[in-house]
Protein backbone atom coordinates (compact mmCIF):
# COMPACT_ATOMS: atom_id res chain seq x y z
CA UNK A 1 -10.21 13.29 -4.58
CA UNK A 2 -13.57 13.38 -5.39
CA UNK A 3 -15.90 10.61 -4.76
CA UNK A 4 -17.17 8.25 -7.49
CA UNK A 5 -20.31 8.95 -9.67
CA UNK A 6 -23.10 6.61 -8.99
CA UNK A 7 -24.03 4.51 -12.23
CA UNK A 8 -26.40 1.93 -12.71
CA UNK A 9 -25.50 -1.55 -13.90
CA UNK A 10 -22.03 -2.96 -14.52
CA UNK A 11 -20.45 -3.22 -17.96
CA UNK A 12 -18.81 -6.47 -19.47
CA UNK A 13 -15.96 -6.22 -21.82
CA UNK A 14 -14.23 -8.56 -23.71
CA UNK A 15 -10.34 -7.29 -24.57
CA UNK A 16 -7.73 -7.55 -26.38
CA UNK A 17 -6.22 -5.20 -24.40
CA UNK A 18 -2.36 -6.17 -23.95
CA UNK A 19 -0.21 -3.50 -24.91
CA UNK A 20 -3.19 -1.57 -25.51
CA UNK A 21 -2.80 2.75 -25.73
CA UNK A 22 -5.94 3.47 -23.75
CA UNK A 23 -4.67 6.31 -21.59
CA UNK A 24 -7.88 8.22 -19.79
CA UNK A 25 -9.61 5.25 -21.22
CA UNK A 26 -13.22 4.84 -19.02
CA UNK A 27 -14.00 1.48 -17.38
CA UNK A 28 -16.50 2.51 -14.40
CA UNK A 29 -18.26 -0.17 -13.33
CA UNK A 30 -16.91 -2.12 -15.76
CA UNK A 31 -17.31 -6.13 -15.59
CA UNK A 32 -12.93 -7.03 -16.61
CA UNK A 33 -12.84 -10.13 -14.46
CA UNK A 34 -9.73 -12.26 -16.03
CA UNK A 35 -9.11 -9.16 -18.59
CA UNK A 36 -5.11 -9.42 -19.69
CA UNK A 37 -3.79 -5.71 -20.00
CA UNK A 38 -0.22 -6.59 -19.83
CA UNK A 39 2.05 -3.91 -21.21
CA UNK A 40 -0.95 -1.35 -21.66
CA UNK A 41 -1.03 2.26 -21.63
CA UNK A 42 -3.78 3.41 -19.06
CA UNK A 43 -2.69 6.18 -17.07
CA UNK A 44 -5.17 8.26 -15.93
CA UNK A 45 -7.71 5.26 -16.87
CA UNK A 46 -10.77 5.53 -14.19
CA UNK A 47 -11.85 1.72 -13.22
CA UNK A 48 -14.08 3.12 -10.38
CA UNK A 49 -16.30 -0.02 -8.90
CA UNK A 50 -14.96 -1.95 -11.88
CA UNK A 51 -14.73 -5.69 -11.52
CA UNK A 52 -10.85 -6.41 -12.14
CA UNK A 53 -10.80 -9.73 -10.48
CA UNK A 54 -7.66 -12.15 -11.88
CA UNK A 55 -6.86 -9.47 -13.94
CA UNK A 56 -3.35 -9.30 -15.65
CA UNK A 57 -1.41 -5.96 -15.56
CA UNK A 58 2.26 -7.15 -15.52
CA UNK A 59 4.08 -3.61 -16.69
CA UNK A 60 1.15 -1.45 -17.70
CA UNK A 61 0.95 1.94 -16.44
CA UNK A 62 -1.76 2.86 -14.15
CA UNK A 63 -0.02 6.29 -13.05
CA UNK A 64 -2.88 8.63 -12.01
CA UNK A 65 -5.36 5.88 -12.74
CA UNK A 66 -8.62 5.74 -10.42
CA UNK A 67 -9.00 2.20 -8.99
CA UNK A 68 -11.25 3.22 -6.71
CA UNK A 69 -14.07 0.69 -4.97
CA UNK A 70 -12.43 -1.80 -7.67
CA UNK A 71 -11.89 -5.49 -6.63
CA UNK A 72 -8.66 -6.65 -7.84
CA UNK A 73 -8.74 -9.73 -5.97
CA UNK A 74 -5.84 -12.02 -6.94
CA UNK A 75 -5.50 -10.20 -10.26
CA UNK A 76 -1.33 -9.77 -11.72
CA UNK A 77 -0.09 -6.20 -11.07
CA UNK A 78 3.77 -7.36 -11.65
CA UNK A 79 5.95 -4.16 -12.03
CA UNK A 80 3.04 -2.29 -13.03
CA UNK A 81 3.06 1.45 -12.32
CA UNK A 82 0.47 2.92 -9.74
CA UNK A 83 2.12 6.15 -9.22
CA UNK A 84 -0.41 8.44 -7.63
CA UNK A 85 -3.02 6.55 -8.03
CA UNK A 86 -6.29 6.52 -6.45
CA UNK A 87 -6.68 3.08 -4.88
CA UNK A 88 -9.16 3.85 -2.14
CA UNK A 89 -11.36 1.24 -0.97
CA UNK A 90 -10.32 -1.12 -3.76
CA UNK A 91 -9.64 -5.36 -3.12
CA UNK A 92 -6.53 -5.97 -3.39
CA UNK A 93 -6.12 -9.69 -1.35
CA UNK A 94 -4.18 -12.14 -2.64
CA UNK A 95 -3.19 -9.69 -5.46
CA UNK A 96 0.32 -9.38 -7.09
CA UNK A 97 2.54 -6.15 -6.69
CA UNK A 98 5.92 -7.29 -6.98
CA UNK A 99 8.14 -4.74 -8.24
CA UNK A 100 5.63 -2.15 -8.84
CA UNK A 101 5.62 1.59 -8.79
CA UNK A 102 3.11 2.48 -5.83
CA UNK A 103 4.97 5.86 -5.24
CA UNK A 104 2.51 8.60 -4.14
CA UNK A 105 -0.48 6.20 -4.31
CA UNK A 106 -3.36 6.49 -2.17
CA UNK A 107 -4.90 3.07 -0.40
CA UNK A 108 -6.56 4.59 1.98
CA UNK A 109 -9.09 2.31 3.48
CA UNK A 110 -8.02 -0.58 0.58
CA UNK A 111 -7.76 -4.18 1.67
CA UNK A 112 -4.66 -5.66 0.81
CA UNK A 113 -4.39 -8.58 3.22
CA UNK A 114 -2.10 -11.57 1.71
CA UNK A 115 -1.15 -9.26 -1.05
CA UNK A 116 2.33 -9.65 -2.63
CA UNK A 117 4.22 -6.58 -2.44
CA UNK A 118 7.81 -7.94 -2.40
CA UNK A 119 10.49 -5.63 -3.70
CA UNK A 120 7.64 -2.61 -4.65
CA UNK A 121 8.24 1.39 -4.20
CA UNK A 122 5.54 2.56 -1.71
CA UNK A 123 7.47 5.46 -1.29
CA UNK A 124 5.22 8.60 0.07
CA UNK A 125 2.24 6.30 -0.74
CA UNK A 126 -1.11 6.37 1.78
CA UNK A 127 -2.45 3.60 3.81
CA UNK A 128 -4.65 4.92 5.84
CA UNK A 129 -6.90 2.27 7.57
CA UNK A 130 -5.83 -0.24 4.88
CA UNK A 131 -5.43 -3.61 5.50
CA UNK A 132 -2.24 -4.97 5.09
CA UNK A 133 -2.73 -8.29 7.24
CA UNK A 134 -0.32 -11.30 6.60
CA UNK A 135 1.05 -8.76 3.41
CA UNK A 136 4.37 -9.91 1.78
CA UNK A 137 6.53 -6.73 1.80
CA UNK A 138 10.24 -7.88 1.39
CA UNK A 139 12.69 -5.62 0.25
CA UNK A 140 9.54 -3.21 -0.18
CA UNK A 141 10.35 0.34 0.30
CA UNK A 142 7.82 2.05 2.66
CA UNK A 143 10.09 5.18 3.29
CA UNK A 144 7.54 8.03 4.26
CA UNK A 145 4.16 6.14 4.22
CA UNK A 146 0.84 6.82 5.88
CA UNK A 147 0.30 3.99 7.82
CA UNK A 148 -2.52 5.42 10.83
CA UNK A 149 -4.77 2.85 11.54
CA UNK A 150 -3.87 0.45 9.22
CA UNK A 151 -3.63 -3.53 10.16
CA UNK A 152 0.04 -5.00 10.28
CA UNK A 153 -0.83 -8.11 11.25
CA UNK A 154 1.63 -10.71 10.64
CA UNK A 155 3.41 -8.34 8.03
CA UNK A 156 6.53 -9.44 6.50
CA UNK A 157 8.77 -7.25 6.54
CA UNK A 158 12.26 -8.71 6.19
CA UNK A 159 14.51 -6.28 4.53
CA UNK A 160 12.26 -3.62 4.38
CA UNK A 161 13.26 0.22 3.58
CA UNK A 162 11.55 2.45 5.76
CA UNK A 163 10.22 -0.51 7.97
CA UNK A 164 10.37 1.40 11.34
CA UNK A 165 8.43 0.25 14.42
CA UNK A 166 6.05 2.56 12.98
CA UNK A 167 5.12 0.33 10.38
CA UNK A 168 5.98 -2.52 12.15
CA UNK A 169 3.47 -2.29 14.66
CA UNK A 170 1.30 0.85 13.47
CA UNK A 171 -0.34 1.53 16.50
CA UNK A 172 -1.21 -1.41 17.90
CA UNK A 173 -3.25 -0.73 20.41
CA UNK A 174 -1.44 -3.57 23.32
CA UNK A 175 2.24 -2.25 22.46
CA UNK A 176 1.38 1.07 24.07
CA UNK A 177 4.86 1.98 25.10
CA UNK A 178 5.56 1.52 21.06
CA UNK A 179 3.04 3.82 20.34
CA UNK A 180 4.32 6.25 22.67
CA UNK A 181 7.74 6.13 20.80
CA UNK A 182 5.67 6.01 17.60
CA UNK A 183 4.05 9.54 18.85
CA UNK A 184 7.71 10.95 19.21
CA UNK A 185 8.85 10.05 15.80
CA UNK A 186 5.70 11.24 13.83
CA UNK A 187 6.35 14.56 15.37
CA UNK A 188 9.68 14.96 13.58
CA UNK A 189 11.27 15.13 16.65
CA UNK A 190 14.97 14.56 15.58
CA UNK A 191 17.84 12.04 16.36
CA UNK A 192 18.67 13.63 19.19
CA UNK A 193 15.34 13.55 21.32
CA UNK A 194 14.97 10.14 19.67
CA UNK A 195 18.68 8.97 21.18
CA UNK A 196 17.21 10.90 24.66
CA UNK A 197 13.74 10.12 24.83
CA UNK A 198 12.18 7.33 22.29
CA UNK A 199 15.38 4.78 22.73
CA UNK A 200 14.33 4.44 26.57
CA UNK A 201 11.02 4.21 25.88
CA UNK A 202 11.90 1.20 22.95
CA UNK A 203 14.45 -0.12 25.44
CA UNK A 204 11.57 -0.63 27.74
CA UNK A 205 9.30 -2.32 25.21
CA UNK A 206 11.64 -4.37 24.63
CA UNK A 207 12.27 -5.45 28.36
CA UNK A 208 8.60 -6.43 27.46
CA UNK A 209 9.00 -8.92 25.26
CA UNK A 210 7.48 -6.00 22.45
CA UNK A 211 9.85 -6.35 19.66
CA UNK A 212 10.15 -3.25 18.55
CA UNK A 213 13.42 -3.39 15.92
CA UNK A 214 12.90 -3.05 12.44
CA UNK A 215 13.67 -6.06 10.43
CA UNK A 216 16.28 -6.88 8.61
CA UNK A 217 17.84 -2.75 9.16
CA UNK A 218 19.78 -0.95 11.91
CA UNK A 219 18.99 2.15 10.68
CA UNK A 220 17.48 4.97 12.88
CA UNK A 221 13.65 5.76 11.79
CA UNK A 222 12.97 8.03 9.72
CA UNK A 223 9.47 10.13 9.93
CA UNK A 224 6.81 8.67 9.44
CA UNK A 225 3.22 10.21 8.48
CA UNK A 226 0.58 9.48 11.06
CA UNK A 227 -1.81 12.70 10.20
């Protein structure tokens, strides 16, 4: 994804733009604080930088949109669709996700600490180096996220599809035994070598006092992206 053009100063708009059809619609920069799209139509919209703080989005679709460098802080993003979205770098604390589509999206370096992402698909989605701290992710699914580097801190993760130790402690850096298992896993290394070789290795942790379970699931990992 290519990086965002420079512009010079920031736009204000006023809406109405609920239910709005503003697919590909251009908002760089854009000054939207408060701004109520709920219900609109803007995939493929590109907010780079814009200013999207409180902003309502309950149900629009944001599919392909570019969010990136935008501050979202606390805005409404209820059941909104994100799908492969480009999300880098953007503000999302204290924001809303419940519910929505974040399949495929890219948050990569994106703060999202105290962020509300109860019962959302972040299937496949990327969150590299993003910050997730104290992030509300029950009943989230998280199956086949890109989680290297990112901050877990205080997570919640209760009932959680997907929520592996990987994502459960994503390589923090004082559970090194769980990163070792981690390491196994992210290599696709099977069920077997994970029954032969990563169990011990959690088994130990756990000896520890590391918990390394996933919440709420007794599943065995799946794999788990760290590239």
């Amino acid at each position: 994804m290519a990086e965002p053009d420079p512009k010079p100063a920031s736009t204000v708009l006023a809406g109405p733009f609920a239910g709005a059809a503003l697919s590909d619609a251009r908002f760089i920069r854009a000054d939207l604080a408060g701004a109520d799209f709920t219900g609109a139509q803007l995939d493929g919209a590109d907010f780079t930088g814009a200013d999207l703080r409180g902003a309502k989005f309950p149900g629009a679709d944001l599919s392909g949109a570019v969010l990136h460098g935008a501050t979202l802080t606390a805005a409404d993003l209820t059941g909104a669709c994100l799908a492969n979205a480009d999300l880098r770098r953007a503000d999302f604390s204290g924001a809303c996700l419940a519910n929505a589509d974040l399949t495929g999206a890219v948050f990569d370096g994106a703060c999202l600490a105290g962020a509300n992402l109860t019962g959302a698909d972040a299937r496949s989605a990327s969150f590299l180096r993003a910050d997730l701290a104290k992030a509300n992710l029950t009943n989230a699914d998280v199956t086949g996220a890109a989680l290297a580097g990112a901050d877990l801190t205080d997570v919640d993760l209760t009932g959680t599809t997907g929520a592996t130790i990987a994502v459960f402690h994503a390589r923090n850096a004082i559970h090194w035994s769980t990163g070792k298992a981690l390491q196994a896993i992210a290599q696709d290394r099977g069920l077997d070598d994970y029954t032969n070789e990563v169990e011990p290795v959690l088994e130990h942790a756990r000896s520890q006092g590391v918990d390394a379970t996933a919440p709420g699931t007794t599943q065995q990992p799946p794999s788990i992206s760290w590239a």
